[in-house]
N, C-alpha and C. Protein backbone atom coordinates (compact mmCIF):
# COMPACT_ATOMS: atom_id res chain seq x y z
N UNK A 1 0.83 -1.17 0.00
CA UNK A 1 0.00 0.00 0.00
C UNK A 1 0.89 1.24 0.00
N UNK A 2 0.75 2.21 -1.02
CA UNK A 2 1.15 3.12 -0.56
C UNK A 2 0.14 4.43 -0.84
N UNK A 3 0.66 5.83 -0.15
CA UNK A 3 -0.20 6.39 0.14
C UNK A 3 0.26 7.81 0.46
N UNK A 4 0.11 9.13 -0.48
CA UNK A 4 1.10 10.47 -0.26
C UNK A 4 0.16 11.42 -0.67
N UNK A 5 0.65 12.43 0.09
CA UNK A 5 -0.27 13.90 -0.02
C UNK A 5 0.30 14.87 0.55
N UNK A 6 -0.06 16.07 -0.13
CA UNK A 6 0.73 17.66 0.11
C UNK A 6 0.07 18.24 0.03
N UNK A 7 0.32 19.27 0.89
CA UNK A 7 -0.41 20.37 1.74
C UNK A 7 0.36 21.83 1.43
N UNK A 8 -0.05 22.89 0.27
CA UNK A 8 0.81 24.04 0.78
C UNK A 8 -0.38 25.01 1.52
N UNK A 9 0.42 25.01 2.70
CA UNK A 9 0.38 25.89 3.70
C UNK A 9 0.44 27.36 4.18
N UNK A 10 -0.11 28.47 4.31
CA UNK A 10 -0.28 29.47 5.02
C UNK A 10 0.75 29.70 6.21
N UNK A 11 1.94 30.76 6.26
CA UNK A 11 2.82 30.15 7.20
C UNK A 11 1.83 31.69 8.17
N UNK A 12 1.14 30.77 8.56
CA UNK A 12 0.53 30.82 10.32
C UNK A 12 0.26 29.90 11.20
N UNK A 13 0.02 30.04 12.60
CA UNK A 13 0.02 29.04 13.14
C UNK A 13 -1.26 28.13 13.39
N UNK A 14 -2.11 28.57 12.74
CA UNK A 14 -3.54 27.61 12.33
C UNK A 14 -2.83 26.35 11.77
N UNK A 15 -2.39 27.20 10.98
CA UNK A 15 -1.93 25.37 9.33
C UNK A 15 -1.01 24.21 10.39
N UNK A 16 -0.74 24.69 11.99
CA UNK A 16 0.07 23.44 12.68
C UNK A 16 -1.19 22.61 12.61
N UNK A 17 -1.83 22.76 13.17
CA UNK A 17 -2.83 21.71 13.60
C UNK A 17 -4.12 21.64 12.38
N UNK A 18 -4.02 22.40 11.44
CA UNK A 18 -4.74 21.26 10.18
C UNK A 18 -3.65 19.98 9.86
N UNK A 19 -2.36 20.69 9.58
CA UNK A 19 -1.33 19.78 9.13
C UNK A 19 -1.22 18.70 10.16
N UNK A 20 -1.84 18.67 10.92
CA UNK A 20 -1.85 17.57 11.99
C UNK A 20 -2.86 16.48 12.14
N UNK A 21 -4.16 17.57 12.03
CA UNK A 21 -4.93 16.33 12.15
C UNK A 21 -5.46 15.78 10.76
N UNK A 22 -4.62 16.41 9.55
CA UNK A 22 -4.49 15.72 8.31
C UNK A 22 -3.65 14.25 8.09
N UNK A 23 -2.94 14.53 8.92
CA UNK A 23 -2.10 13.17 8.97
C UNK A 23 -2.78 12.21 10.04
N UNK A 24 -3.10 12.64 11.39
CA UNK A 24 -3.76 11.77 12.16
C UNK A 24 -4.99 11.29 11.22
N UNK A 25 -5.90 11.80 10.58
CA UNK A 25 -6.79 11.07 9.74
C UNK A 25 -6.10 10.37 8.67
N UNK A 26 -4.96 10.27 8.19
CA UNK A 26 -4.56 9.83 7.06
C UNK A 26 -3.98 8.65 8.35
N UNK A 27 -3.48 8.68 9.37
CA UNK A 27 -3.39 7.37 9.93
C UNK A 27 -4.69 6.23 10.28
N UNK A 28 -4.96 6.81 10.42
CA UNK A 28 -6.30 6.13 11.64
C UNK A 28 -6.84 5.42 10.30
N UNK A 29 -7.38 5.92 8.65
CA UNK A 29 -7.71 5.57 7.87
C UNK A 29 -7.08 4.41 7.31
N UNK A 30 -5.43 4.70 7.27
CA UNK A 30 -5.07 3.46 6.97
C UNK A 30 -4.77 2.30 7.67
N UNK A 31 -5.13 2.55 9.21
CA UNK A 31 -5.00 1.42 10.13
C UNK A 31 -3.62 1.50 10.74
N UNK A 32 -2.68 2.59 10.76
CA UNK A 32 -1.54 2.52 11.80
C UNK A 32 -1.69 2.82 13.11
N UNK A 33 -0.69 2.23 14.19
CA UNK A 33 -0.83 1.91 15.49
C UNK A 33 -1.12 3.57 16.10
N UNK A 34 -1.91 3.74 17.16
CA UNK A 34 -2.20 5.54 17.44
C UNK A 34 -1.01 5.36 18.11
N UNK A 35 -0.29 4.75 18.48
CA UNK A 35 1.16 5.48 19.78
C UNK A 35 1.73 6.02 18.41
N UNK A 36 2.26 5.47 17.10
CA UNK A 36 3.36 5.71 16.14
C UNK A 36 2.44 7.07 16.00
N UNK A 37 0.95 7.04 15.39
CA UNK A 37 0.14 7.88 14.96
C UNK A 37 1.04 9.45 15.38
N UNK A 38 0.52 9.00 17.13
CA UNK A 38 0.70 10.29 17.55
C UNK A 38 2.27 10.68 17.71
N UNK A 39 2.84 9.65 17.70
CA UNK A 39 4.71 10.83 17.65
C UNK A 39 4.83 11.08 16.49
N UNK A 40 4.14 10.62 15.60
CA UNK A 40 4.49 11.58 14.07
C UNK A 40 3.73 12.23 13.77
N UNK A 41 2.56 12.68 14.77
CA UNK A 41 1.79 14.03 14.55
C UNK A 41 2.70 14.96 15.50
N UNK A 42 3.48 14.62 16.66
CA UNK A 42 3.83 15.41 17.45
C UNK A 42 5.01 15.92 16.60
N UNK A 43 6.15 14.98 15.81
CA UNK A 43 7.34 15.91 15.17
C UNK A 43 6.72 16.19 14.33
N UNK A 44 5.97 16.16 13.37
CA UNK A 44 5.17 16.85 12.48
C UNK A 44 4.41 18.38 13.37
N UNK A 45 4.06 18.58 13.90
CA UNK A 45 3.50 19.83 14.40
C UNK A 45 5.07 20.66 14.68
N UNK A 46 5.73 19.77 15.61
CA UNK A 46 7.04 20.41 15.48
C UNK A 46 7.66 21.23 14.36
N UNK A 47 8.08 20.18 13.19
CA UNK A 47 8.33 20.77 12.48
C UNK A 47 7.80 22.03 11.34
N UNK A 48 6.29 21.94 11.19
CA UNK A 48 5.25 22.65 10.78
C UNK A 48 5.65 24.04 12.02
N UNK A 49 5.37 23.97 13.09
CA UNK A 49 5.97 25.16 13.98
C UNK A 49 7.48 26.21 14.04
N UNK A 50 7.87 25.17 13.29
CA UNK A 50 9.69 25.76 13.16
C UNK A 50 9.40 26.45 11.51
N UNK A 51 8.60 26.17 10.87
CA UNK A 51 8.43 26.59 9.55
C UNK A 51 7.32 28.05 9.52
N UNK A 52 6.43 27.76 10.20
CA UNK A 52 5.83 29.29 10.43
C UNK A 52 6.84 30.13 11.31
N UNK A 53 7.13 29.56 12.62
CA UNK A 53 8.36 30.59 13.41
C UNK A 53 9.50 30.62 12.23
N UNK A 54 10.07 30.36 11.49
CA UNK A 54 11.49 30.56 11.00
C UNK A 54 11.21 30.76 9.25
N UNK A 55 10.17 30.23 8.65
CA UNK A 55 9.97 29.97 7.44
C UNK A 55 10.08 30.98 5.78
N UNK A 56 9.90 32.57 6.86
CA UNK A 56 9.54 33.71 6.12
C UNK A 56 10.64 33.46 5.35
N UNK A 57 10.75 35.29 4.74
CA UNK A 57 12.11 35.25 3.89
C UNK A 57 12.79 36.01 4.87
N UNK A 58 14.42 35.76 4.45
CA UNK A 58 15.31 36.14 5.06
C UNK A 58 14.87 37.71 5.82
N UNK A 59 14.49 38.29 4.69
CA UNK A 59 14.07 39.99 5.13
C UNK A 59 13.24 40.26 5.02
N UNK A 60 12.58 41.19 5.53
CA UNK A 60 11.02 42.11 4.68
C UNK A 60 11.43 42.75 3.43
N UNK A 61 10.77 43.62 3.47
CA UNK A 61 11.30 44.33 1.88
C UNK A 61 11.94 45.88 1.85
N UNK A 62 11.52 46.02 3.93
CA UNK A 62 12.13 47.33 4.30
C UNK A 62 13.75 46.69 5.35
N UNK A 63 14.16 45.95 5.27
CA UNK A 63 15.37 45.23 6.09
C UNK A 63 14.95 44.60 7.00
N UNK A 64 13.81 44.73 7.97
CA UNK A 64 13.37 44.22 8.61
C UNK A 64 13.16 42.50 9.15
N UNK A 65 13.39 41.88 9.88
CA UNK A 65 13.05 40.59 10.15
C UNK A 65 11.12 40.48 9.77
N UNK A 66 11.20 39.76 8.88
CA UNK A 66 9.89 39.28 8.71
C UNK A 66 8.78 39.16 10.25
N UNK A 67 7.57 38.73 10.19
CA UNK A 67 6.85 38.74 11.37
C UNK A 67 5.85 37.33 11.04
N UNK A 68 6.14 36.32 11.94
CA UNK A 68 5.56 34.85 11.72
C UNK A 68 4.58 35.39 11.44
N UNK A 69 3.26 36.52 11.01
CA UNK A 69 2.20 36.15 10.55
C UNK A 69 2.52 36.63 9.12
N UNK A 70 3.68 36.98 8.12
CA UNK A 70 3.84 37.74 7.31
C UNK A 70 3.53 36.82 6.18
N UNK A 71 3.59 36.96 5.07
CA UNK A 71 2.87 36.20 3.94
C UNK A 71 3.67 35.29 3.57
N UNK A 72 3.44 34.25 3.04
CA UNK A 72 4.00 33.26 2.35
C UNK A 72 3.55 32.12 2.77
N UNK A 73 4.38 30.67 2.70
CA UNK A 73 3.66 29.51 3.22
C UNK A 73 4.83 28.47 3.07
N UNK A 74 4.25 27.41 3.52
CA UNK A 74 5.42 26.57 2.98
C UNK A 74 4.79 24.96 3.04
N UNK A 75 5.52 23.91 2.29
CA UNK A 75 4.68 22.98 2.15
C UNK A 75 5.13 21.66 2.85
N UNK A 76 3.88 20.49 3.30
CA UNK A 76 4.40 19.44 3.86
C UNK A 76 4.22 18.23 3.13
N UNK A 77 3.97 17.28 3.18
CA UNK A 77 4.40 15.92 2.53
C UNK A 77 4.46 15.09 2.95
N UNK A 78 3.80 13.91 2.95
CA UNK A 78 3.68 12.89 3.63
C UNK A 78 3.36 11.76 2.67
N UNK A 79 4.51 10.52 2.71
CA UNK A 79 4.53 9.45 1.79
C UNK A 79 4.43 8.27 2.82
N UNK A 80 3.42 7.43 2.37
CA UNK A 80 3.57 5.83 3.33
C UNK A 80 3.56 5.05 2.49
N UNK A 81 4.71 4.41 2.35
CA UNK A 81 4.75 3.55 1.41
C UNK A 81 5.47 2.04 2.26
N UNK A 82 4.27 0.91 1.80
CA UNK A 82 4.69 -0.11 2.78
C UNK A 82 4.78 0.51 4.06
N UNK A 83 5.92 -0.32 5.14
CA UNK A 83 5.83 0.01 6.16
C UNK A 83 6.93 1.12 6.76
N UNK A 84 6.43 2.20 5.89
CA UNK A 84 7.48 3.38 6.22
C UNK A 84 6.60 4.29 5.82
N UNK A 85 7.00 5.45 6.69
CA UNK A 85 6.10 6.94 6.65
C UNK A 85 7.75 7.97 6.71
N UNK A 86 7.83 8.42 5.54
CA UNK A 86 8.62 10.06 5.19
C UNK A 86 7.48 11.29 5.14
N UNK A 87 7.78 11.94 6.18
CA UNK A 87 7.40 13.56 5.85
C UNK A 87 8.57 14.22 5.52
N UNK A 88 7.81 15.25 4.85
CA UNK A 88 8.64 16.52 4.73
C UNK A 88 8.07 17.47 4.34
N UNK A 89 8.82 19.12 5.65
CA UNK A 89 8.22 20.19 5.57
C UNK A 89 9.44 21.21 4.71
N UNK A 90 8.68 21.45 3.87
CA UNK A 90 9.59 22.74 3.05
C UNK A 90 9.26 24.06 3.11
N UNK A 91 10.37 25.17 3.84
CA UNK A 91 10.08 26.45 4.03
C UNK A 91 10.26 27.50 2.85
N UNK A 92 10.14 28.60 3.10
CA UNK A 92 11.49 29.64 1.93
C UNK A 92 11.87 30.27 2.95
N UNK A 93 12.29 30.12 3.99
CA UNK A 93 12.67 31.52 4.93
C UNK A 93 14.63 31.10 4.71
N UNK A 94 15.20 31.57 5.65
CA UNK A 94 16.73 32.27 5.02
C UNK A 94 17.21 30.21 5.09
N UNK A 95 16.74 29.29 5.89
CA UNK A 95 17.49 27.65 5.84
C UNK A 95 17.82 27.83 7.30
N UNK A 96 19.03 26.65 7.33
CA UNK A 96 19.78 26.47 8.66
C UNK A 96 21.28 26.87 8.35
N UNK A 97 21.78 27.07 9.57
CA UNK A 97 23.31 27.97 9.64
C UNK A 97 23.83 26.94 8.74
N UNK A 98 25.20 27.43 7.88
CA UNK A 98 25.98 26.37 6.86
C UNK A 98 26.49 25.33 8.54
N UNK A 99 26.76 24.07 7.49
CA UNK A 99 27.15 23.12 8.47
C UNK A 99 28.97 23.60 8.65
N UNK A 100 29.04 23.33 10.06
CA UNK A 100 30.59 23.67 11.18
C UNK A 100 30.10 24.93 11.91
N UNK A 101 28.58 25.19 11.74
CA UNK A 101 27.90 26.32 12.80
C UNK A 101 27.09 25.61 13.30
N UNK A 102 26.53 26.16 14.20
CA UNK A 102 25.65 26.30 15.38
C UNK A 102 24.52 25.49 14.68
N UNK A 103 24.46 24.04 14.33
CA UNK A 103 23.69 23.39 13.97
C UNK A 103 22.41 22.99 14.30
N UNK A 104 20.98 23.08 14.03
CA UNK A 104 20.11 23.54 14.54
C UNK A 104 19.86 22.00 15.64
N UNK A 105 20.43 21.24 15.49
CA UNK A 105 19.92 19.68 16.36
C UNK A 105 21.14 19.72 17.28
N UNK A 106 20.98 20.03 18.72
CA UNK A 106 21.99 20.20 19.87
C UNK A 106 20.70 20.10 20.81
N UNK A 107 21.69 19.28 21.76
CA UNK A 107 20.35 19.33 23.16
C UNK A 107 20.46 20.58 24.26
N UNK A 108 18.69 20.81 23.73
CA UNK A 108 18.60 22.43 24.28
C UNK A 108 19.01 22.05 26.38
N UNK A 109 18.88 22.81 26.45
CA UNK A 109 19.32 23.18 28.04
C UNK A 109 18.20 22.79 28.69
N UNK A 110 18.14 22.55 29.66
CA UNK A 110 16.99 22.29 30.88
C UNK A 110 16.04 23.48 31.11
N UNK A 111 17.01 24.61 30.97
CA UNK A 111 15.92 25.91 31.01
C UNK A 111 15.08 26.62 29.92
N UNK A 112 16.16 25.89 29.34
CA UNK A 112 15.89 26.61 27.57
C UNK A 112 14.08 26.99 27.49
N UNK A 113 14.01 28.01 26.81
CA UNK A 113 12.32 27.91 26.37
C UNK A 113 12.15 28.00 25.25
N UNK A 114 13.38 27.77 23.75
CA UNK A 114 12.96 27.85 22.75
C UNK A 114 13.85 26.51 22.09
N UNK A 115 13.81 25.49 20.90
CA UNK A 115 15.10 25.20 20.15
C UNK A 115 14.85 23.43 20.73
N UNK A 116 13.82 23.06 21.45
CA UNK A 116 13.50 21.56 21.43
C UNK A 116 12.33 20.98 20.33
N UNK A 117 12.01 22.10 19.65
CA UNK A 117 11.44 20.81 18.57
C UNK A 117 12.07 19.83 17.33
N UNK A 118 13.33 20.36 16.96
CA UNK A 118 13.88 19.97 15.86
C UNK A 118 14.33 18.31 16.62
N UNK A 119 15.26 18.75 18.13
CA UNK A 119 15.48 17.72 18.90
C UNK A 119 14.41 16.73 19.11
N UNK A 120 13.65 17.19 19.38
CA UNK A 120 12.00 16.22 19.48
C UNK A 120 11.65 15.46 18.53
N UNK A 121 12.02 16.05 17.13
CA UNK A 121 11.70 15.21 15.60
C UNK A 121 12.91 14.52 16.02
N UNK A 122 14.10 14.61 15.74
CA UNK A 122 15.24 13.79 16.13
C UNK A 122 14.74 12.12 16.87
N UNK A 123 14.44 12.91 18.04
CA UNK A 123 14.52 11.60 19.27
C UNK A 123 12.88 10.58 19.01
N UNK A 124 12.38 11.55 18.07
CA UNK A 124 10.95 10.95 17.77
C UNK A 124 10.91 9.61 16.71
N UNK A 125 11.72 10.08 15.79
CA UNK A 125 11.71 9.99 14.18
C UNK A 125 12.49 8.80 14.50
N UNK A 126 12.86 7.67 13.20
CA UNK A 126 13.84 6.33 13.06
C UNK A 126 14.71 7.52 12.01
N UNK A 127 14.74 7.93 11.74
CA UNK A 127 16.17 9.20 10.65
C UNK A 127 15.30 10.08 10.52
N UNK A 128 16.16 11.43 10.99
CA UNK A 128 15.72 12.74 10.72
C UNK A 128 16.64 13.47 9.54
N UNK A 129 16.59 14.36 8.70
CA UNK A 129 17.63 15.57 8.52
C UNK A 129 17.17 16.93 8.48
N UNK A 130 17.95 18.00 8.27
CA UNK A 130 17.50 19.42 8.05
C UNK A 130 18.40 19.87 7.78
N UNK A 131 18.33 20.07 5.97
CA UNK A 131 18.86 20.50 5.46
C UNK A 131 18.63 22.00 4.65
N UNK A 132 19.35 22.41 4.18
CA UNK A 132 18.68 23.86 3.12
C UNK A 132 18.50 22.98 1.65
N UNK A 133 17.41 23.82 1.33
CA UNK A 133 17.23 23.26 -0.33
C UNK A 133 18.43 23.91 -1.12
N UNK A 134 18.62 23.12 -2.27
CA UNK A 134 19.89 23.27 -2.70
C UNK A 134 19.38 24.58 -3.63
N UNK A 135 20.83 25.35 -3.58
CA UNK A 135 20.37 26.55 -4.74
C UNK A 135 19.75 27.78 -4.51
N UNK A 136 18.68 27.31 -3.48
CA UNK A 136 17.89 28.33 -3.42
C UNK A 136 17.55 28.56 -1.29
N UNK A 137 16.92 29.48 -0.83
CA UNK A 137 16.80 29.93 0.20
C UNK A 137 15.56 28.73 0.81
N UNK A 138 15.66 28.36 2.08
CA UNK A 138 14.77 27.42 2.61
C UNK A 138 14.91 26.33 3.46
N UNK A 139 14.46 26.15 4.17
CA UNK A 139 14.96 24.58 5.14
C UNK A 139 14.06 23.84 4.71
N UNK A 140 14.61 22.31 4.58
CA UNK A 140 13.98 21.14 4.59
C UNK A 140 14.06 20.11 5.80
N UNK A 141 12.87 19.72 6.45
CA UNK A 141 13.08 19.15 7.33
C UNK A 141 12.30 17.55 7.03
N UNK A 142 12.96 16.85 7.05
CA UNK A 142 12.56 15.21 6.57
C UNK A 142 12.84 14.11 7.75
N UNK A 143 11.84 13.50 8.24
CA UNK A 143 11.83 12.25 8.85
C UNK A 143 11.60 11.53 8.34
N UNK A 144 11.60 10.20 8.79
CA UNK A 144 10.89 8.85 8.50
C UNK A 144 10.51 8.19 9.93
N UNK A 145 9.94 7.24 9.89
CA UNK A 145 9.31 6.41 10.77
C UNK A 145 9.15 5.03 10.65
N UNK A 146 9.59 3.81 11.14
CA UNK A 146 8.53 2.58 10.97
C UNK A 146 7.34 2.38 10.68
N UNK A 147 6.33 1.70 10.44
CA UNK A 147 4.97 1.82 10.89
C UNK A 147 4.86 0.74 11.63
N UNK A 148 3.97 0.34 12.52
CA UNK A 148 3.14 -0.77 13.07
C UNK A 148 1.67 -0.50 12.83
N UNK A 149 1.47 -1.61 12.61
CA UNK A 149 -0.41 -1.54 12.26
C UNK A 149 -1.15 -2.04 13.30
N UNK A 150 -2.47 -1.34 13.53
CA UNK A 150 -3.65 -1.94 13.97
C UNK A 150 -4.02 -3.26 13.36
N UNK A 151 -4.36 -4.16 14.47
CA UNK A 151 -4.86 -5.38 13.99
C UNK A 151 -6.01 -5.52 13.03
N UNK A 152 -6.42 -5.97 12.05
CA UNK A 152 -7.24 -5.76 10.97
C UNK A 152 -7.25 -4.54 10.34
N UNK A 153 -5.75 -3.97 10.05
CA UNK A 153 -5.35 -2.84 9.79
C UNK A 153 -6.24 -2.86 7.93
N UNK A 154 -6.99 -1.98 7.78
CA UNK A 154 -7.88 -1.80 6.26
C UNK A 154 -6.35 -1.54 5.24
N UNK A 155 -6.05 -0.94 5.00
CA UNK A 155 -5.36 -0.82 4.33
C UNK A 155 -4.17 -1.75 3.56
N UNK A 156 -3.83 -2.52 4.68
CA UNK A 156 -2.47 -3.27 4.67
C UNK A 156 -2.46 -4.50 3.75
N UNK A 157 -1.37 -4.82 2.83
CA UNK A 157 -1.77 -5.72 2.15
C UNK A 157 -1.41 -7.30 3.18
N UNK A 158 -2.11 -7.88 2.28
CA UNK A 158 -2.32 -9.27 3.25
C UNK A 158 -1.16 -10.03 2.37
């Protein structure tokens, strides 16, 4: 069975939780286990959250740092094919620092109050990355997952 769909998105913070419970219905429909369900709705909101907070463009058009409700969007992706689930959220805002910097996956601090979701997809996910799209301005953030199925899972081939 396989099974993919994309979403471009409004980068506000409404589109976390459509983009969420788009995938929780795209689980439940095809019969995967709700524990997997829900940690790949949880790094999925994650990452959908790091894309409205970070996603804009580098600048406004007066120098300015953009403002998470400012226009644009960015898109997500979700492929299940057999027993594997890849998302991926694509921004246009400025990417992640070049790699031998301040790499965005480090374990935030105990006090920290910002910079644990990328870590969260990490420790969530079976392979994470976050990379910049090549060429052009943007982060890509891509997991995968196992699946396990519900018993008399509809979907699953026999």
């Amino acid at each position: 069975m396989s099974i993919w769909w994309s979403l471009h998105l409004r980068r506000e913070a409404a589109s976390v939780p459509l983009a969420r419970r788009h995938l929780l219905g795209t689980m439940e429909t095809a019969g995967v286990d709700p524990d997997i369900s829900y940690d790949l709705s949880v790094a999925l909101s994650e990452a959908c959250a790091n894309a409205v907070e970070h996603g804009g463009r580098a600048q406004a058009s007066d120098g300015t740092a953009p403002h998470t409700g400012s226009p644009g969007g960015f898109r997500v992706t979700a492929y299940l094919d057999g027993d594997m689930c890849r998302i991926e959220v694509v921004d246009s805002g400025p990417g992640f620092p070049p790699a031998g910097h301040d790499r965005p996956v480090r374990t935030p601090g105990a006090d920290a109050e910002h910079g644990r979701g990328l870590y969260l997809i990490r420790e969530i996910a079976d392979h994470a990355s976050f990379d910049n799209k090549p060429g052009r301005s943007g982060a890509v953030v891509r997991f995968d997952k196992i699946l396990k199925w519900r018993t008399n899972a509809p979907l699953v081939s026999a």
